[in-house]
C-alpha atoms as a PDB file:
ATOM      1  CA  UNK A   1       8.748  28.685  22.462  1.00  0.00           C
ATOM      2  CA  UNK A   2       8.299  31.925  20.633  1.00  0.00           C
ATOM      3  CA  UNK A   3      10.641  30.843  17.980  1.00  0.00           C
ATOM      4  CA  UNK A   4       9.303  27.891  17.369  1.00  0.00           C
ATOM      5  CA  UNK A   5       6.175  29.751  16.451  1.00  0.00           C
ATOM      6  CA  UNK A   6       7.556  31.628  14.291  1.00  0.00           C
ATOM      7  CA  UNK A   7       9.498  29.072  12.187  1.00  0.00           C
ATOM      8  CA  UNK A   8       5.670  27.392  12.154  1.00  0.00           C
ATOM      9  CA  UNK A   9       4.314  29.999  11.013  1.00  0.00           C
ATOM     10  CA  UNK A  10       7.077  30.369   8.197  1.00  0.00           C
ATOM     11  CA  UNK A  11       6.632  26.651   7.419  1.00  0.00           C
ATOM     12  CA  UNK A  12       2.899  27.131   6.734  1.00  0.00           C
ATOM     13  CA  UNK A  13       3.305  30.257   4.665  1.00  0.00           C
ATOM     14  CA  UNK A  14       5.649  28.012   2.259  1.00  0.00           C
ATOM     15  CA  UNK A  15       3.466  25.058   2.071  1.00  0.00           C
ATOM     16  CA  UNK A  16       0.881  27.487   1.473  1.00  0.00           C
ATOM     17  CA  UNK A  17       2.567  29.122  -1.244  1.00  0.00           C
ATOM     18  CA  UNK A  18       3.635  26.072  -2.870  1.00  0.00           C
ATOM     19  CA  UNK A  19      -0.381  24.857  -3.020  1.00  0.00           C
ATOM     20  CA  UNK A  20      -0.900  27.871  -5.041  1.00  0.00           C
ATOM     21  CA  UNK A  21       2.365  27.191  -7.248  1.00  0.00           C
ATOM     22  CA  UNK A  22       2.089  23.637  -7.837  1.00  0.00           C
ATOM     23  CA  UNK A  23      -1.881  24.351  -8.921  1.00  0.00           C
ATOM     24  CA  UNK A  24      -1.025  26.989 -11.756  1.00  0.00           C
ATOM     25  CA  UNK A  25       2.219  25.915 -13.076  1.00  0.00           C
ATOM     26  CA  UNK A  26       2.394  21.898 -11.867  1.00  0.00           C
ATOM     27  CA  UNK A  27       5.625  20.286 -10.836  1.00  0.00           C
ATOM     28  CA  UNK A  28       7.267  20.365 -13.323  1.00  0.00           C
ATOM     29  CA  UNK A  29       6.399  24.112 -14.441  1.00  0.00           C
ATOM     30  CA  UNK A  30       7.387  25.524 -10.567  1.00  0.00           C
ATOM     31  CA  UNK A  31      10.241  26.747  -9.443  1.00  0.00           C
ATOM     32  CA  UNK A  32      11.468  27.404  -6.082  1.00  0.00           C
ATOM     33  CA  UNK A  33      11.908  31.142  -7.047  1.00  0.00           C
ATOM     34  CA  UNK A  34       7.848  30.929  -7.517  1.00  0.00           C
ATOM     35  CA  UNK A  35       7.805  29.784  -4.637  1.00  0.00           C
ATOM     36  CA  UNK A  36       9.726  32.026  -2.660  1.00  0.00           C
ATOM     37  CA  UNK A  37       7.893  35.178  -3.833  1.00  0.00           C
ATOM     38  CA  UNK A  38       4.512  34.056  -3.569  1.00  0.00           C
ATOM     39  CA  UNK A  39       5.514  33.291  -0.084  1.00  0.00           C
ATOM     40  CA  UNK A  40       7.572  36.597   0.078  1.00  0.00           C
ATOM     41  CA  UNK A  41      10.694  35.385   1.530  1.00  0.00           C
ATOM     42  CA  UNK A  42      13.852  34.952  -0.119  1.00  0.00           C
ATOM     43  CA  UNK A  43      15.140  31.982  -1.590  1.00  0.00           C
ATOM     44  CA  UNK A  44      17.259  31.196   0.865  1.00  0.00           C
ATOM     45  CA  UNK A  45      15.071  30.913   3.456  1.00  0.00           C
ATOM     46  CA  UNK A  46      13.074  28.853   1.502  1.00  0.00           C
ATOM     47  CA  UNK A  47      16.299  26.453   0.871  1.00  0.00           C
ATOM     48  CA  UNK A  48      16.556  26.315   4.670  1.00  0.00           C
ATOM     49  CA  UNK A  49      13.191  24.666   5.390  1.00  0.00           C
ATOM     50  CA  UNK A  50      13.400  22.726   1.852  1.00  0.00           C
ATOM     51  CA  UNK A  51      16.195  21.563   0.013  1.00  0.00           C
ATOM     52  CA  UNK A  52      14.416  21.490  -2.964  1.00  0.00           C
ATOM     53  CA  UNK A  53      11.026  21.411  -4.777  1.00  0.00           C
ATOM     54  CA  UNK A  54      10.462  17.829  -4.983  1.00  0.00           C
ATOM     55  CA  UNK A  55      10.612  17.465  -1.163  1.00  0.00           C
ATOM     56  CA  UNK A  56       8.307  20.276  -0.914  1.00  0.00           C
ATOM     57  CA  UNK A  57       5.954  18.937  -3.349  1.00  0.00           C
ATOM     58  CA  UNK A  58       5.904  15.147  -1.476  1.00  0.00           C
ATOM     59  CA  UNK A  59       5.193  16.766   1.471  1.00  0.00           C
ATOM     60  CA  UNK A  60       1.993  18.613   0.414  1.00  0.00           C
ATOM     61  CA  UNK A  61       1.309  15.391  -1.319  1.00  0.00           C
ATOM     62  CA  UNK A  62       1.860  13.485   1.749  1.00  0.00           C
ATOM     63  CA  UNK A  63      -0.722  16.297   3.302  1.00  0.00           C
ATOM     64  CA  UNK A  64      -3.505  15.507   0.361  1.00  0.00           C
ATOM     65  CA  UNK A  65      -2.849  12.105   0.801  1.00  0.00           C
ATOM     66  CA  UNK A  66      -4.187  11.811   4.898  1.00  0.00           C
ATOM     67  CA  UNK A  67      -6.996  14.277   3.558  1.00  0.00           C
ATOM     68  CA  UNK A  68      -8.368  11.685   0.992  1.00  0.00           C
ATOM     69  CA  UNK A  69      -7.399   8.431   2.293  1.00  0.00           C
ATOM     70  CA  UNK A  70      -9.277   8.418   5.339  1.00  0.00           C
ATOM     71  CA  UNK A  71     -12.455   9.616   3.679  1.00  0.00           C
ATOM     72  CA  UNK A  72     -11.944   7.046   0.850  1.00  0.00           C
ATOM     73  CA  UNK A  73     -11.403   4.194   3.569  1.00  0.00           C
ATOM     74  CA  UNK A  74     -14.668   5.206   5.247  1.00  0.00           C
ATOM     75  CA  UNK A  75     -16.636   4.984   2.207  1.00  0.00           C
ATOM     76  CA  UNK A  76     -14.932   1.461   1.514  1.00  0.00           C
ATOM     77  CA  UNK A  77     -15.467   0.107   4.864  1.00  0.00           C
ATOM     78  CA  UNK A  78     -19.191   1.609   5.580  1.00  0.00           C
ATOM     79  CA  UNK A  79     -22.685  -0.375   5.221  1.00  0.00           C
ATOM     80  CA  UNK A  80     -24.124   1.805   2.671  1.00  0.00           C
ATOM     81  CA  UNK A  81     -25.844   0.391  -0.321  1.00  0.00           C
ATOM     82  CA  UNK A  82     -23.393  -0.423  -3.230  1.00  0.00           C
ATOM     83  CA  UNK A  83     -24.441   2.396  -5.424  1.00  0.00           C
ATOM     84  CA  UNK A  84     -24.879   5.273  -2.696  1.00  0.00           C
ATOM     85  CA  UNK A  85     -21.285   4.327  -1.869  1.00  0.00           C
ATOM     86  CA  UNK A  86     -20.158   4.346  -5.424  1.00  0.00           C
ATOM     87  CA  UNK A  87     -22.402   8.207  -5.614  1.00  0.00           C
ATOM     88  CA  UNK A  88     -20.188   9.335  -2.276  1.00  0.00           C
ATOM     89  CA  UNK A  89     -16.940   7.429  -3.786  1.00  0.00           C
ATOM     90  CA  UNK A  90     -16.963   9.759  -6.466  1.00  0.00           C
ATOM     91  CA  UNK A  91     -18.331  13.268  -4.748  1.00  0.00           C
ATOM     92  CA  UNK A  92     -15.696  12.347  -2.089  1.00  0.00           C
ATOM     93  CA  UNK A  93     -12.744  11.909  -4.583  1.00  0.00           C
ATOM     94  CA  UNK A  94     -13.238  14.534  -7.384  1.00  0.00           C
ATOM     95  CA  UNK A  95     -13.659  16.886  -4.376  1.00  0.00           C
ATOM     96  CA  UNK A  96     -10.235  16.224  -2.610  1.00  0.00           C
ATOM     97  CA  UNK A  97      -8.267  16.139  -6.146  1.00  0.00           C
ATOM     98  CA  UNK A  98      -9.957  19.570  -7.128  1.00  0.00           C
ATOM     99  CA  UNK A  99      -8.037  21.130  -4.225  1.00  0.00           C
ATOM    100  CA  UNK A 100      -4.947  18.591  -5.246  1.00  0.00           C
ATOM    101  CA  UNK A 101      -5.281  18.665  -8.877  1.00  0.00           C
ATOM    102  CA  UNK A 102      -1.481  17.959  -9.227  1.00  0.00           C
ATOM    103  CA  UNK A 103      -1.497  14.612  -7.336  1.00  0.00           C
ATOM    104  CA  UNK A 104      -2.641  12.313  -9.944  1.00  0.00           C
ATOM    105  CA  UNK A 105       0.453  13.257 -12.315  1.00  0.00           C
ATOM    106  CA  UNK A 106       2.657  13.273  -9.064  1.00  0.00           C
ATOM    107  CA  UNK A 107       1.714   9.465  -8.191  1.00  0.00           C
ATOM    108  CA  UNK A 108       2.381   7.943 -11.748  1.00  0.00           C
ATOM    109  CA  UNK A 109       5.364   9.968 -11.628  1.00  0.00           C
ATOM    110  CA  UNK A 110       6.421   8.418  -8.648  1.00  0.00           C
ATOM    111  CA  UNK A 111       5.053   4.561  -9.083  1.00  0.00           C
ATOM    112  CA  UNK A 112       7.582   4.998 -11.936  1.00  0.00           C
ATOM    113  CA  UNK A 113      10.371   5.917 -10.461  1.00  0.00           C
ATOM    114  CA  UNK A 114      10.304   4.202  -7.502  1.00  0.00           C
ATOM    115  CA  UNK A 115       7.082   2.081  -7.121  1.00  0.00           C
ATOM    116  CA  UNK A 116       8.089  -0.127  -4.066  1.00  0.00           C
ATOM    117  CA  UNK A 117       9.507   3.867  -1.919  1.00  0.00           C
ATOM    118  CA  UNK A 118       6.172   5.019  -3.192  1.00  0.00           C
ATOM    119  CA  UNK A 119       3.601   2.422  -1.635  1.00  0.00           C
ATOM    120  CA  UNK A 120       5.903   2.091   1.596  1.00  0.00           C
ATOM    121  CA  UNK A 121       4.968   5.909   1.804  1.00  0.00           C
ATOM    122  CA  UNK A 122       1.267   4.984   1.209  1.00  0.00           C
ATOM    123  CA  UNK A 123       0.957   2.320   3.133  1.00  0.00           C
ATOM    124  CA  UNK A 124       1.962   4.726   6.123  1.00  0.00           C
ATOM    125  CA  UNK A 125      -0.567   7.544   5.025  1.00  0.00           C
ATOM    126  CA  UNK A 126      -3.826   4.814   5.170  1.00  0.00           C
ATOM    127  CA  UNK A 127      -3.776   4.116   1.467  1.00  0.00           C
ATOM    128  CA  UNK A 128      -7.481   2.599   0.764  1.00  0.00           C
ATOM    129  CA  UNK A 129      -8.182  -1.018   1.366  1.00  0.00           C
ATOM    130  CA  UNK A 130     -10.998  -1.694  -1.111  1.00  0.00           C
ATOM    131  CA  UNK A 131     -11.720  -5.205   0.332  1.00  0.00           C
ATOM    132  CA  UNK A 132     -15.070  -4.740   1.725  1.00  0.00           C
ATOM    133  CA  UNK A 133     -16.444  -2.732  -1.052  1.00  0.00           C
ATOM    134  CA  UNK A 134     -14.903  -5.516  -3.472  1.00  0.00           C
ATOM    135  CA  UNK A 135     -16.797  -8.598  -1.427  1.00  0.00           C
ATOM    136  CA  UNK A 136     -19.914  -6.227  -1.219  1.00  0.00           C
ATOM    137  CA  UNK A 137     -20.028  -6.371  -5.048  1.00  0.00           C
ATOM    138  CA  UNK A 138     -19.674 -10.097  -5.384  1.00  0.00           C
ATOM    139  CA  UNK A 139     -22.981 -10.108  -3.062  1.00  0.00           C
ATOM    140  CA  UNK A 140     -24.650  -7.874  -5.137  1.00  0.00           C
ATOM    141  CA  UNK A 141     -23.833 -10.063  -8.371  1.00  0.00           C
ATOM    142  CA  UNK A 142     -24.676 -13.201  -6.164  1.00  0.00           C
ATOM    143  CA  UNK A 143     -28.133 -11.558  -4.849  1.00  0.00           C
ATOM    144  CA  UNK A 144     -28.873 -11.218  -8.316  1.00  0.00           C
ATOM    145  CA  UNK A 145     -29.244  -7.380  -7.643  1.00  0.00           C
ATOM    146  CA  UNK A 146     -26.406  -5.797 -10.631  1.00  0.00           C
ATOM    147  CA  UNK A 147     -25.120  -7.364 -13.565  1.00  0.00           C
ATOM    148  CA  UNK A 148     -22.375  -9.723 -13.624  1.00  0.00           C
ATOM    149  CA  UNK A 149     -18.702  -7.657 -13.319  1.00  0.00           C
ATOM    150  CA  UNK A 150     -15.327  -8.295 -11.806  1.00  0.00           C
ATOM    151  CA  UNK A 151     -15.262  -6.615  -8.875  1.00  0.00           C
ATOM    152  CA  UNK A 152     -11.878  -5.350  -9.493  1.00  0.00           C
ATOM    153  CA  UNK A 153     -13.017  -4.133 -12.981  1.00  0.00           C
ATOM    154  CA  UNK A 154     -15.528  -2.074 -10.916  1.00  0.00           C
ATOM    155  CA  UNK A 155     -13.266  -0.161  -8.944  1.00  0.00           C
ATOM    156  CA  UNK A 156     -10.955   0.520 -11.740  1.00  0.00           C
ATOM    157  CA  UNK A 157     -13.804   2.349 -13.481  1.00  0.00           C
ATOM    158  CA  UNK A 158     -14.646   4.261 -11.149  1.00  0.00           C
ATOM    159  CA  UNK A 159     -11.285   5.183 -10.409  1.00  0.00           C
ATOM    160  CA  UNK A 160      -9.742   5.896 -13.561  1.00  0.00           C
ATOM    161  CA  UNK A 161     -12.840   8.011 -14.716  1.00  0.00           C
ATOM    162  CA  UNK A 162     -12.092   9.985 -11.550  1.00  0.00           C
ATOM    163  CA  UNK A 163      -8.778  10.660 -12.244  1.00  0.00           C
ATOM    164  CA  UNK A 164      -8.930  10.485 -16.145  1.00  0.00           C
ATOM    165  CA  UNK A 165      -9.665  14.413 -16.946  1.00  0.00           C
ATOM    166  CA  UNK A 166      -7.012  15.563 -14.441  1.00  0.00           C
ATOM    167  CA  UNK A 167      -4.094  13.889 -16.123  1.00  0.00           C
ATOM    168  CA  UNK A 168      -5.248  15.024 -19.246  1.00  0.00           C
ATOM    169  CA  UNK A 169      -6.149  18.620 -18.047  1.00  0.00           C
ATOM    170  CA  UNK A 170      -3.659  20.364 -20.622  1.00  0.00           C
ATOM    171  CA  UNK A 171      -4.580  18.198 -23.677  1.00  0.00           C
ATOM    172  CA  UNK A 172      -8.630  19.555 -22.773  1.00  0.00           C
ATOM    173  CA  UNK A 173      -6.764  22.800 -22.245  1.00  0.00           C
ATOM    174  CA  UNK A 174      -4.869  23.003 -25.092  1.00  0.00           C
ATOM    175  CA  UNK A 175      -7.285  21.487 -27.962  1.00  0.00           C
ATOM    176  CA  UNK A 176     -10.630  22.371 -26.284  1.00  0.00           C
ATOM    177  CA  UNK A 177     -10.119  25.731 -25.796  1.00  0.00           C
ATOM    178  CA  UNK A 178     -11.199  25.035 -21.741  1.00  0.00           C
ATOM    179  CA  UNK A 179     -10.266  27.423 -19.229  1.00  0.00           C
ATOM    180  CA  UNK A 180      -9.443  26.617 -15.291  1.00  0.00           C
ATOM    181  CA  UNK A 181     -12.932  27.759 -14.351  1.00  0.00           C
ATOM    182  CA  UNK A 182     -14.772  25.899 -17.038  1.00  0.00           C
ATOM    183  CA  UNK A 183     -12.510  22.829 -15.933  1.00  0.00           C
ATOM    184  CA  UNK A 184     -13.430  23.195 -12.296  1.00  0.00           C
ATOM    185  CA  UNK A 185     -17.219  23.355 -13.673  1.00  0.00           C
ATOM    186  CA  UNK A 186     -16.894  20.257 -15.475  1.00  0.00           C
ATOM    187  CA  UNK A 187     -15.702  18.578 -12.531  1.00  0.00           C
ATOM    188  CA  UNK A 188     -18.252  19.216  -9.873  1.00  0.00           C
ATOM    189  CA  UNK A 189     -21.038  17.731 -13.027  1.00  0.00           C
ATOM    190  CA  UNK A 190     -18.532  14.695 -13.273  1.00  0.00           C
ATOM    191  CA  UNK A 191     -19.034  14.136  -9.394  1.00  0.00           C
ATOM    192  CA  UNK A 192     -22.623  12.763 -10.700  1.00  0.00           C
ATOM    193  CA  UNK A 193     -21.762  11.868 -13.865  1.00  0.00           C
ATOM    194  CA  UNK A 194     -19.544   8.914 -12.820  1.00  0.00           C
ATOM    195  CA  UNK A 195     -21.472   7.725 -10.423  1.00  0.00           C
ATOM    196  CA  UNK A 196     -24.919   7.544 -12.959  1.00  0.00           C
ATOM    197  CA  UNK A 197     -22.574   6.007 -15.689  1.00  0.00           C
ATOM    198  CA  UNK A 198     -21.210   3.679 -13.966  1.00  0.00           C
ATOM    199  CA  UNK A 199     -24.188   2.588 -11.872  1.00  0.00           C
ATOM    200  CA  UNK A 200     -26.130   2.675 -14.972  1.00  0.00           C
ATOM    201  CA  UNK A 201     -23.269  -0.042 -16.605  1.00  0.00           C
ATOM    202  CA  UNK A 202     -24.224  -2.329 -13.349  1.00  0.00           C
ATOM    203  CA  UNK A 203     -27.381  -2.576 -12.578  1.00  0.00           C
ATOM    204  CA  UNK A 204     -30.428  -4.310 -13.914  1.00  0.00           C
END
């Protein structure tokens, strides 16, 4: 019992230390040797719990993933009005990725290599089902209450101007001159700022 504890323990203390690694230097930047001395074990140890960094990485992915996709599914399948659940939609979202900030990159990387792996993977974690949010804006549309808009149009909008700045963090970065904290900044106004613009796009 006490050893199982302790190899826990050790487990956390990795996954832990990988967060931090995969944040500052992404996936493709970290190496296991990061890893290992944020963590402050040797690399060998580290080898012993996992093989190597891309297993590592899918599980703390896998970890995000049961953080966000119950939260997004809740949103999806509640009663509130259309635009207070696009407004939580996009608080809700930015918020988990913040913590996350590699997963966008990770998931195109992924649908990629091995789209049909990747979704079976999803589909285990709870991976949204849009469906009432979708037949909650054809209602709106029919009611007369937002402009006319393919539903699925809808929630690519306000998904891809979710995820957007995060995949191109290093181009802002790079040619903006924007540092982590004035990233982070930008991204707690954007929690708003979707939602108004694309409310604003909808309604009448």
């Amino acid at each position: 019992m006490v050893k199982a504890k302790k190899d826990e323990s050790a487990e956390e203390k990795i996954l832990a230390a990988a967060r931090k690694v995969f944040i500052s230097k992404g996936l493709a930047g970290a190496r296991m040797q990061d890893i290992a001395d944020e963590a402050g074990i040797n690399k060998a140890l580290l080898h012993y719990y996992f093989r190597n960094k891309e297993k590592l990485f899918e599980v703390i992915f896998l970890e995000s993933a049961q953080k966000l996709f119950p939260k997004i599914n809740f949103i999806f399948d509640s009663d509130l009005p259309l635009f207070e659940k696009i407004e939580t939609f996009t608080a809700e979202y930015i918020s988990i990725i913040l913590e996350s900030p590699y997963v966008p990159l990770f998931v195109v990387n992924e649908i990629n290599r091995d789209p049909d792996m990747f979704f079976d993977k999803m589909v285990k974690s709870g991976f949204p089902k849009p469906h009432k949010l979708l037949a909650q804006v054809e209602e709106e549309i029919k009611k007369g209450n937002i402009k006319r808009i393919h539903p699925l149009h809808l929630l690519m909008n306000m998904i891809s101007m979710c995820i957007f700045p995060f995949m191109a963090k290093p181009m802002l970065s790079k040619r903006l001159h924007i540092n982590d904290s004035q990233f982070r900044q930008l991204m707690e106004e954007r929690k708003k700022e979707v939602a108004r613009f694309v409310i604003d796009a909808i309604k009448k």
